[in-house]
N, C-alpha and C. Protein backbone atom coordinates (compact mmCIF):
# COMPACT_ATOMS: atom_id res chain seq x y z
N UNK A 1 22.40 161.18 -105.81
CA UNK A 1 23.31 160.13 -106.18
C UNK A 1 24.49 160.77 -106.92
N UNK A 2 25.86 160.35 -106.51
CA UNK A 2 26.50 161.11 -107.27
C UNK A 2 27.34 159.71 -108.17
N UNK A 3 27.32 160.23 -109.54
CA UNK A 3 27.28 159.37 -110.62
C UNK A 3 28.83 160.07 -111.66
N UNK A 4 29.31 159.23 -112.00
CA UNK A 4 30.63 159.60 -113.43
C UNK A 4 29.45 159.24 -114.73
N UNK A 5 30.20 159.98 -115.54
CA UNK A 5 29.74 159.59 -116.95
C UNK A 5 31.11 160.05 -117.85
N UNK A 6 31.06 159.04 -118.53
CA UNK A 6 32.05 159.57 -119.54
C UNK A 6 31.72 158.39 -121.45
N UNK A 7 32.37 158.67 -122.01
CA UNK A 7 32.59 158.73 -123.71
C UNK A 7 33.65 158.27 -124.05
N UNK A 8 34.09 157.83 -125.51
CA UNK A 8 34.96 158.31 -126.38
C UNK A 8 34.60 158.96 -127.28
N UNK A 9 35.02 159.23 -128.36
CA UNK A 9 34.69 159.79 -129.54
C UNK A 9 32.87 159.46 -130.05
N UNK A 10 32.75 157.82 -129.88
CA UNK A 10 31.62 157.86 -131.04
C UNK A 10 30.33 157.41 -130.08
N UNK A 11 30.74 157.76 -128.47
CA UNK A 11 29.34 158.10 -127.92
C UNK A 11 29.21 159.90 -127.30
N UNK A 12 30.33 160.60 -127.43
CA UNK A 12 30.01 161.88 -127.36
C UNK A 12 28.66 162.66 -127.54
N UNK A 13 28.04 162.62 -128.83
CA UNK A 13 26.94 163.42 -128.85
C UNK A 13 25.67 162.76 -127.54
N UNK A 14 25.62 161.19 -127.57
CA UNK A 14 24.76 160.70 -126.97
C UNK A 14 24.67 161.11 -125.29
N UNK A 15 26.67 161.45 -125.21
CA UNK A 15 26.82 161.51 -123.82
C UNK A 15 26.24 163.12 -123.35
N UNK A 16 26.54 163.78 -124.54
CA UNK A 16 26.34 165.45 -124.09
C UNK A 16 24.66 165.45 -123.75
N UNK A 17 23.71 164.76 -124.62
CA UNK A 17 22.22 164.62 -124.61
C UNK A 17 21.72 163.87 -122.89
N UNK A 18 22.68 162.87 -122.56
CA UNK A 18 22.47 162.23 -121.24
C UNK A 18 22.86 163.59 -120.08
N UNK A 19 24.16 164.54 -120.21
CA UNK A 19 24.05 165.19 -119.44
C UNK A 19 23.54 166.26 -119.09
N UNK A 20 22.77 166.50 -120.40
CA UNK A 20 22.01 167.70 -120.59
C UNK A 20 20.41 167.27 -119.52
N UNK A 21 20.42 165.96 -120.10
CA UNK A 21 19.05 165.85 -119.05
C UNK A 21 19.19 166.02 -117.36
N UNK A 22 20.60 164.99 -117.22
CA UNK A 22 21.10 164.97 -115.86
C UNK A 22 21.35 166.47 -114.81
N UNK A 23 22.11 167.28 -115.73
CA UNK A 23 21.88 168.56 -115.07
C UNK A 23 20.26 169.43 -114.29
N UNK A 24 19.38 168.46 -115.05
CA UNK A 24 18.14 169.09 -114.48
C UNK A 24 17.46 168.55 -113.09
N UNK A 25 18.34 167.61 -112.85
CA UNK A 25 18.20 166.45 -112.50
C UNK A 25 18.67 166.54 -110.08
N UNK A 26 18.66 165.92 -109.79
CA UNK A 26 19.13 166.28 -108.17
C UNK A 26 20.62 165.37 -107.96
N UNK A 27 21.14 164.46 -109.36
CA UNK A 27 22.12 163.73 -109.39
C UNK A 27 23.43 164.73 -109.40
N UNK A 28 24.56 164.77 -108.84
CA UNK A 28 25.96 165.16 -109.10
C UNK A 28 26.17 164.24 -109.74
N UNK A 29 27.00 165.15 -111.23
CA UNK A 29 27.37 164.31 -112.28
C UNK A 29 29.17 164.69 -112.91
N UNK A 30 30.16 163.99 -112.77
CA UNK A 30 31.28 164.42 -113.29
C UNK A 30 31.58 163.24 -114.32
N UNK A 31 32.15 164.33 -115.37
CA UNK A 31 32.42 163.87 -116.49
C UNK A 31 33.84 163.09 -116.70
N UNK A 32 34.22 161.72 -117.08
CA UNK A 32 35.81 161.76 -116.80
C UNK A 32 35.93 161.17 -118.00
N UNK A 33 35.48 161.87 -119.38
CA UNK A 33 35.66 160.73 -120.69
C UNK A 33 36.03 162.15 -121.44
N UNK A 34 35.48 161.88 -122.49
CA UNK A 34 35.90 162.87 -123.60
C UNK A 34 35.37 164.13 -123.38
N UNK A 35 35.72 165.33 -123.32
CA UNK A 35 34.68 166.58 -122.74
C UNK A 35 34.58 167.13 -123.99
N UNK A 36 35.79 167.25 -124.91
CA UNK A 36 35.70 167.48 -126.07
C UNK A 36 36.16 167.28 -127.08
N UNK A 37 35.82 167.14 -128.72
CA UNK A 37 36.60 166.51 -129.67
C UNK A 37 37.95 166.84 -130.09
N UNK A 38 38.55 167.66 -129.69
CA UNK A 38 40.07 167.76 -129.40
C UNK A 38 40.64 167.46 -128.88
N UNK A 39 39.74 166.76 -128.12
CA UNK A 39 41.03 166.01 -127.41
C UNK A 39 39.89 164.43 -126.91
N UNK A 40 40.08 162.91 -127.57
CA UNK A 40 39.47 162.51 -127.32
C UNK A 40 39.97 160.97 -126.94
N UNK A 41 39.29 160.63 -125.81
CA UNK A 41 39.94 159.68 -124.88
C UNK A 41 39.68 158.72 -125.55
N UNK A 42 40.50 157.29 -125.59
CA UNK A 42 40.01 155.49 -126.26
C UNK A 42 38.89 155.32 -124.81
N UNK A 43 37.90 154.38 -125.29
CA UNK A 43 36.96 153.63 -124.96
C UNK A 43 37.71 152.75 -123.69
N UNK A 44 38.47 152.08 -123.59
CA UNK A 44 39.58 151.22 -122.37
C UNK A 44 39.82 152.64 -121.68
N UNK A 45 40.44 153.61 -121.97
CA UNK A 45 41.00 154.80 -121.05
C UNK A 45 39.58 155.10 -119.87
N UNK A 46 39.29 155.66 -121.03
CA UNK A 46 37.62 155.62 -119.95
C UNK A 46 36.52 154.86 -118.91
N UNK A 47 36.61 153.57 -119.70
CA UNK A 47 35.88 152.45 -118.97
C UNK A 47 36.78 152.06 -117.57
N UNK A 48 38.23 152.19 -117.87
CA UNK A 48 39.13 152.25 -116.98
C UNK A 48 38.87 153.00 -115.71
N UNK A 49 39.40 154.37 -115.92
CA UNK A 49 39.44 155.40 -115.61
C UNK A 49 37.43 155.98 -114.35
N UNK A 50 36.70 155.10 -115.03
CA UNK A 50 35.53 155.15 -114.61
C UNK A 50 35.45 154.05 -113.44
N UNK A 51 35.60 152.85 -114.01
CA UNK A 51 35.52 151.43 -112.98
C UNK A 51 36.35 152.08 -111.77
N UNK A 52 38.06 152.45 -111.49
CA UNK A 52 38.93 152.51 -110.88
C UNK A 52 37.60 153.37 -110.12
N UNK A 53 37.31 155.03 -110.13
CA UNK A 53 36.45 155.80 -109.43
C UNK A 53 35.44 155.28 -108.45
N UNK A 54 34.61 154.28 -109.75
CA UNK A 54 33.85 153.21 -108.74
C UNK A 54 33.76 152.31 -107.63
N UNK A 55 35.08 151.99 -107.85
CA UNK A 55 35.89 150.53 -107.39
C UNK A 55 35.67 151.24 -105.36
N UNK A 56 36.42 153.02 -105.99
CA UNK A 56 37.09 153.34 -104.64
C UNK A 56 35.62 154.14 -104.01
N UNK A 57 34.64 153.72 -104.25
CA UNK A 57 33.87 154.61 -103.90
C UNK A 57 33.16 156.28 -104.16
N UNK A 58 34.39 156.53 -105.19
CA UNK A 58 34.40 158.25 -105.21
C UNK A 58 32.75 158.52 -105.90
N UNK A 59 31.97 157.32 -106.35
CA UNK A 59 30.77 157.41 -107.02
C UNK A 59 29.64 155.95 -107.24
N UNK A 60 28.72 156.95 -106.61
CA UNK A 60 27.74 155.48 -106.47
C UNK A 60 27.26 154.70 -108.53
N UNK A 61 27.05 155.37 -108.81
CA UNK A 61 26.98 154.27 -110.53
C UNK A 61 27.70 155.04 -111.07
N UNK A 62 27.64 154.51 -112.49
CA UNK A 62 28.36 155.54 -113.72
C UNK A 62 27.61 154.74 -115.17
N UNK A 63 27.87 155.98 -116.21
CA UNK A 63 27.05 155.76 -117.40
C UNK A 63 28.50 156.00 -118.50
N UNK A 64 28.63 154.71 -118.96
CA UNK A 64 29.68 155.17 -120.42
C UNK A 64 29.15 154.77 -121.48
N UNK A 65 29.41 155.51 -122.49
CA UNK A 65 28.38 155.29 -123.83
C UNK A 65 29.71 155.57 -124.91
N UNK A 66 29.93 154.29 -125.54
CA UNK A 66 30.98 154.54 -126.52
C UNK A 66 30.38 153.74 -127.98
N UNK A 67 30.32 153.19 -129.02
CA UNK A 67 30.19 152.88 -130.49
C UNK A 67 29.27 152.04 -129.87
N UNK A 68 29.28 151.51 -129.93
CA UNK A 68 28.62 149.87 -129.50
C UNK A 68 27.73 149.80 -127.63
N UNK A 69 28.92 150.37 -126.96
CA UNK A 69 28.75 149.80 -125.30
C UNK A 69 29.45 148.94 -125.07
N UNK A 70 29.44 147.90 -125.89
CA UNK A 70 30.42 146.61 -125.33
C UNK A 70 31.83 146.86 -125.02
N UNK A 71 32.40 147.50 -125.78
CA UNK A 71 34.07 147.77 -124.98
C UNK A 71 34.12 148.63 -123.85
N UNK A 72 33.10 149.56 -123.31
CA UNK A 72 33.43 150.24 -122.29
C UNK A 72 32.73 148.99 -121.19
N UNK A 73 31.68 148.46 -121.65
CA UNK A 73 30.85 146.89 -120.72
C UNK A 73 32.47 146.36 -120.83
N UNK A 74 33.09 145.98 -121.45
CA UNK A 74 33.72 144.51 -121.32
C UNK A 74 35.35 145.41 -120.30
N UNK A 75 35.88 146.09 -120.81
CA UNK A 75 36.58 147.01 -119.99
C UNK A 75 36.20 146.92 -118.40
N UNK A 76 35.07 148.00 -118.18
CA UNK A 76 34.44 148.52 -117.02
C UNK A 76 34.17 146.67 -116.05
N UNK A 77 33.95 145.94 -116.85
CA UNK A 77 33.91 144.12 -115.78
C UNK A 77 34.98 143.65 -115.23
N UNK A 78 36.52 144.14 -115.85
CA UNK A 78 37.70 143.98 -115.51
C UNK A 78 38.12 144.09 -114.37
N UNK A 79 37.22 144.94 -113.38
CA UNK A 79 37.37 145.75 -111.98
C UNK A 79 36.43 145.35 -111.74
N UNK A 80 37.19 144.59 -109.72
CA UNK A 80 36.53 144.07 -108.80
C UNK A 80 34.85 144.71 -108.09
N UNK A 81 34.14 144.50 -108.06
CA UNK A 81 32.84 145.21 -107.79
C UNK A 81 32.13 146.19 -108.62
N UNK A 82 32.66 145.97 -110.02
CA UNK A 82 31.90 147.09 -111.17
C UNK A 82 30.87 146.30 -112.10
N UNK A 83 29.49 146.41 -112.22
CA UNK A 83 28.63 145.75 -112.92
C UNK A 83 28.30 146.15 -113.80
N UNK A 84 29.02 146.26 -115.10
CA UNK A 84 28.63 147.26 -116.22
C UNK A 84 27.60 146.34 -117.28
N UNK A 85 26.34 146.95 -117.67
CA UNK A 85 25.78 146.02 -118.90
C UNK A 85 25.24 147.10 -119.76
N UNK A 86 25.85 146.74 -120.79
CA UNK A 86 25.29 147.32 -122.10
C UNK A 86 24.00 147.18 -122.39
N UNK A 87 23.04 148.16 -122.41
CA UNK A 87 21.73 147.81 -122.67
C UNK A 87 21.22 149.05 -124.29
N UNK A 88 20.10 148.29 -125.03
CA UNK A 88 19.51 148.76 -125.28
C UNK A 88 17.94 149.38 -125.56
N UNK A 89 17.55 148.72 -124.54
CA UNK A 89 16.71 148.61 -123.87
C UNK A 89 15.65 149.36 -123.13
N UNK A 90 14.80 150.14 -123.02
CA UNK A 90 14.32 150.22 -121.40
C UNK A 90 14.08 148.99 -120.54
N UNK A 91 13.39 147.90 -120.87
CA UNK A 91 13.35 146.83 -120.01
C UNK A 91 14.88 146.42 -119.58
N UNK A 92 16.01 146.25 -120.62
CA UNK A 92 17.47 145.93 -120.45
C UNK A 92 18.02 146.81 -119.07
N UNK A 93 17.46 147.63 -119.33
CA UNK A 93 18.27 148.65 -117.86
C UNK A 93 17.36 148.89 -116.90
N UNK A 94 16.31 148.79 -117.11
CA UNK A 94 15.42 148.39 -115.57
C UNK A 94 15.98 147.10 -114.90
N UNK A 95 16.07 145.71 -115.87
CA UNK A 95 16.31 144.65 -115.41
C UNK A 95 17.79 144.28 -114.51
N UNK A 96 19.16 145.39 -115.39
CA UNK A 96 19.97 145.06 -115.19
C UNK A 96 20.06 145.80 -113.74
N UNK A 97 19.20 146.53 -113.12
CA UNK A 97 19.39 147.11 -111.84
C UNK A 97 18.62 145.59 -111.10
N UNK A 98 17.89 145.88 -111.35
CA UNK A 98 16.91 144.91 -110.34
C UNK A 98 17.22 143.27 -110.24
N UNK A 99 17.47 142.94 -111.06
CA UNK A 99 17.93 141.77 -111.19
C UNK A 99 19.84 141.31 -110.98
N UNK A 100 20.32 141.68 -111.96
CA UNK A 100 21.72 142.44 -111.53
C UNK A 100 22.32 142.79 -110.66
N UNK A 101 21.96 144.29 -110.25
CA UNK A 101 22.40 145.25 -109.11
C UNK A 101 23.40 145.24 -109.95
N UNK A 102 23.46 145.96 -111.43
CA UNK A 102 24.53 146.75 -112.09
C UNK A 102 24.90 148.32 -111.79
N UNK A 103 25.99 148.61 -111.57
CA UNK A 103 26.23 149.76 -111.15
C UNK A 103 26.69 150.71 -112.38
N UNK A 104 26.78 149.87 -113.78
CA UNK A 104 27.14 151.03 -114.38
C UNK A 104 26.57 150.52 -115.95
N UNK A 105 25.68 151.81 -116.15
CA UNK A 105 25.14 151.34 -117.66
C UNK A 105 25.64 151.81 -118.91
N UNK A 106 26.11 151.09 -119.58
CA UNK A 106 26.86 151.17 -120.85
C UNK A 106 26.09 151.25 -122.27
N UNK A 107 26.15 152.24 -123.29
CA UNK A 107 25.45 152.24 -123.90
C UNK A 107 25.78 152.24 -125.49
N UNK A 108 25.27 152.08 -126.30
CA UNK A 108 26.32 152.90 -128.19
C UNK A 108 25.59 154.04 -128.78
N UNK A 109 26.77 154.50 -128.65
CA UNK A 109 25.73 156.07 -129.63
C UNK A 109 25.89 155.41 -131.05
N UNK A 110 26.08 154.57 -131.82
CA UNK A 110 25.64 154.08 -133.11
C UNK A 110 24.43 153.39 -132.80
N UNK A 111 24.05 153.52 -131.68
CA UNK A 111 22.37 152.34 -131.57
C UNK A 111 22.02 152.98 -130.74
N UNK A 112 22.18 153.64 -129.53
CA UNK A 112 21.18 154.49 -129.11
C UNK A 112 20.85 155.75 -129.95
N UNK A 113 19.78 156.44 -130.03
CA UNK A 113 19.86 157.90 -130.07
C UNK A 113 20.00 158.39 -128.48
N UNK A 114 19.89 160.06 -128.67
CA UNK A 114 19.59 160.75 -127.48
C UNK A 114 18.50 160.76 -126.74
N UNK A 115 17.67 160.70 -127.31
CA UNK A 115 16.43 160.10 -127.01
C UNK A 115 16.14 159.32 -125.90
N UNK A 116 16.25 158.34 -126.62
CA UNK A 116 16.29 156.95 -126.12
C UNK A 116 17.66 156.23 -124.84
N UNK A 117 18.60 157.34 -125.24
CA UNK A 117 19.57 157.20 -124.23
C UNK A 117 18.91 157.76 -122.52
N UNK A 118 18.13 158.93 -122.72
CA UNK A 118 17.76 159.58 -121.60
C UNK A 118 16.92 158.43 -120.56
N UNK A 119 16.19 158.01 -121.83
CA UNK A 119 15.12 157.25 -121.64
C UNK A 119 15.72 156.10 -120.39
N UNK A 120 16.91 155.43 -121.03
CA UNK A 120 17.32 154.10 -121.02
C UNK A 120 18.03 154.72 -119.20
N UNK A 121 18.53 155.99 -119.45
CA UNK A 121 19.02 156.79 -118.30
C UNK A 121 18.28 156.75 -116.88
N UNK A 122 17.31 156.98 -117.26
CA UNK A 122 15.50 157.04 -116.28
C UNK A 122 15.54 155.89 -115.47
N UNK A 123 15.42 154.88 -116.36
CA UNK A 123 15.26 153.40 -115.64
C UNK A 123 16.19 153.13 -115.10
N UNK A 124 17.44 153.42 -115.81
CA UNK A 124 18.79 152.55 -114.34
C UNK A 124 18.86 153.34 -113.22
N UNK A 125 18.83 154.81 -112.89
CA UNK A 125 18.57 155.20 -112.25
C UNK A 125 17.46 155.67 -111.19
N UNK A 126 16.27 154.74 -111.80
CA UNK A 126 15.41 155.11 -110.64
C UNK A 126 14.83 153.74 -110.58
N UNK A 127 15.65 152.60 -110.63
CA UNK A 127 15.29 150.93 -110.49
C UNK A 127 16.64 150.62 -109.30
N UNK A 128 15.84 150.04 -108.20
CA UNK A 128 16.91 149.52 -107.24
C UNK A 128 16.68 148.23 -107.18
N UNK A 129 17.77 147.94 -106.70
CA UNK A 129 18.25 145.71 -106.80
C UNK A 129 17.04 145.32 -106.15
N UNK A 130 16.72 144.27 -106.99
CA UNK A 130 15.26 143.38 -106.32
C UNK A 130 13.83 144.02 -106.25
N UNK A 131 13.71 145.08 -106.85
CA UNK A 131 12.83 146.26 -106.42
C UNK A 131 11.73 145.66 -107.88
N UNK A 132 10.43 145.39 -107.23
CA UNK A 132 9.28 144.63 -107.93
C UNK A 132 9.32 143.62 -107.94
N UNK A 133 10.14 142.62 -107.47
CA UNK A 133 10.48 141.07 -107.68
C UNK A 133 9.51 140.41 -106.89
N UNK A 134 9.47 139.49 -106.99
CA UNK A 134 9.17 138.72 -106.45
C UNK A 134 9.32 138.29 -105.10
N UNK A 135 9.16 138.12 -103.73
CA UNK A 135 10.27 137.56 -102.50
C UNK A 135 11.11 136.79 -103.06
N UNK A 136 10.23 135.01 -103.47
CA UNK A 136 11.39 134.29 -103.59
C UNK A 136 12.59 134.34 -104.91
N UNK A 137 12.22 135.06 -105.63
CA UNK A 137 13.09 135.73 -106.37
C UNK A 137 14.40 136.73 -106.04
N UNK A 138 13.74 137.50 -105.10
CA UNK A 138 14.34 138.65 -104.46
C UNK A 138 15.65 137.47 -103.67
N UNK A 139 14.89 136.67 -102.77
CA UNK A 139 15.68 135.60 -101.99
C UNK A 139 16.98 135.07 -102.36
N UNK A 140 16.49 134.73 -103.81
CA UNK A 140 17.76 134.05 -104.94
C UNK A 140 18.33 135.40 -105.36
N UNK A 141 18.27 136.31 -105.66
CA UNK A 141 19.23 137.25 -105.89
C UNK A 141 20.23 137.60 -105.18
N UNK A 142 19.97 137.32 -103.50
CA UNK A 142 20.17 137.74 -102.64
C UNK A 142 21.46 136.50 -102.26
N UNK A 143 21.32 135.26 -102.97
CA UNK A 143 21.90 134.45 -102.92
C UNK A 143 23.16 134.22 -103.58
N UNK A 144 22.74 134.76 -105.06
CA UNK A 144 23.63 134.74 -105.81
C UNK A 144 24.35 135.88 -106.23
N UNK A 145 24.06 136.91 -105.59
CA UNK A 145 24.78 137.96 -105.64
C UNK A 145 26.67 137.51 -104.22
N UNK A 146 25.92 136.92 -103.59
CA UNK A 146 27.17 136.17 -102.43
C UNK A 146 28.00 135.37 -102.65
N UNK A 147 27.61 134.37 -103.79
CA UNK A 147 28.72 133.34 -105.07
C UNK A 147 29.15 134.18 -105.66
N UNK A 148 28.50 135.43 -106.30
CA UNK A 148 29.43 136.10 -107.25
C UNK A 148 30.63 137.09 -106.81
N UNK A 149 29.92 137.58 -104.96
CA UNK A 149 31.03 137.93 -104.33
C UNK A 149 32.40 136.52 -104.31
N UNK A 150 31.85 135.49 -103.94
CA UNK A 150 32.82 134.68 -103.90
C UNK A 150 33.66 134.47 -104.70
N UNK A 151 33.14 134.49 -105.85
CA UNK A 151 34.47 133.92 -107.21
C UNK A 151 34.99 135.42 -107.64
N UNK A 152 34.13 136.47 -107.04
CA UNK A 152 35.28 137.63 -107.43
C UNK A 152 36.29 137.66 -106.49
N UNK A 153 36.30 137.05 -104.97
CA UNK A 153 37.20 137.00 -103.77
C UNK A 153 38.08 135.91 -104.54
N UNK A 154 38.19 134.77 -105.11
CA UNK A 154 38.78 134.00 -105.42
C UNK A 154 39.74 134.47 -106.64
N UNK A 155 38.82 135.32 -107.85
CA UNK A 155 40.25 135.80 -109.06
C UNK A 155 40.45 136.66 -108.64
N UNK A 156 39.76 137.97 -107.73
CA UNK A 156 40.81 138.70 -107.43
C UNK A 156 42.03 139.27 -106.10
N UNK A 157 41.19 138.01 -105.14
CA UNK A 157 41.74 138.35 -103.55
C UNK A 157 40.02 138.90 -102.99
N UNK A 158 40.62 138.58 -101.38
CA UNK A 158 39.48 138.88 -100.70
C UNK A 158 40.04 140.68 -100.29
C-alpha cells in the first residue's frame, strides 16, 4: 500500500515513532509534513498538501498526526473523496475503516503516545470497509456510502 504521512510541529515525535515502525513494514511511505524542526510546516499546509495527493490518487491512505488530530481531520474533510477521522482509539480506527471506509487517520501527539500511535497504525491499516460486519450491515454501508457520494457530487460537482 503506498501511504503519505506527514506532521506539524506538535505531532512530529509521534510521526517519526509511526515511521519508524512503517519502514519495517511492506507499505511505501512518503513523508510530506514536517521532516524536520527547522523547518516546520502549519497543520492546514499539511492536511492540505496530503488530501490534494489523495484526492489525485498519488496514494492509497495517509496518516497526519498534529496536537490534537482535529485540525489536520477537519482540514484533510475539505477535499472531495478524503475520509479523515481522528481517532484515539484502537477500536476508533478499526471502526473508522470498516464502517467508514476512512482513508486517512488523524491522530494528536498531545494524546497519543508512540506507542499507542503504532498501535492505532495496525488497525487502520490492516481493517478493510465492511470487513467483520455483518451482511445486512455491510448492505447499509454499501448504501450509504452512495448518498454520501451524492451530496459530495452536489457541494462539490460531479
Amino acid at each position: 500500500m503506498k501511504l503519505a504521512i506527514g506532521s506539524d510541529k506538535s505531532g512530529f515525535a509521534v510521526k517519526e515513532a509511526v515511521k519508524t515502525y512503517l519502514a519495517g513494514t511492506e507499505h511505501e511511505i512518503d513523508d510530506l509534513g514536517t521532516v524536520d524542526l527547522s523547518d516546520v510546516h502549519p497543520y492546514y499546509q499539511v492536511a492540505a498538501d496530503v488530501a490534494t495527493k489523495l484526492q489525485d490518487g498519488s496514494y492509497d491512505r495517509a496518516i497526519l498526526i498534529c496536537g490534537t488530530g482535529a485540525g489536520m481531520s477537519v482540514v484533510a474533510n475539505k477535499f472531495k473523496g478524503v475520509y479523515a477521522v481522528a481517532c484515539e482509539s484502537l477500536y476508533a480506527a478499526k471502526m473508522s475503516r470498516a464502517i467508514n471506509n476512512a482513508n486517512v487517520l488523524c491522530m494528536g501527539g498531545w494524546i497519543v503516545g508512540p506507542e499507542m500511535a503504532v498501535e492505532l497504525v495496525k488497525a487502520f491499516l490492516s481493517t478493510e470497509w465492511c470487513q467483520d460486519l455483518e451482511p445486512w450491515r455491510a448492505e447499509n454501508m454499501h448504501k450509504f456510502a452512495a448518498k454520501v457520494s451524492a451530496i459530495e457530487d452536489e457541494i462539490y460537482g460531479a
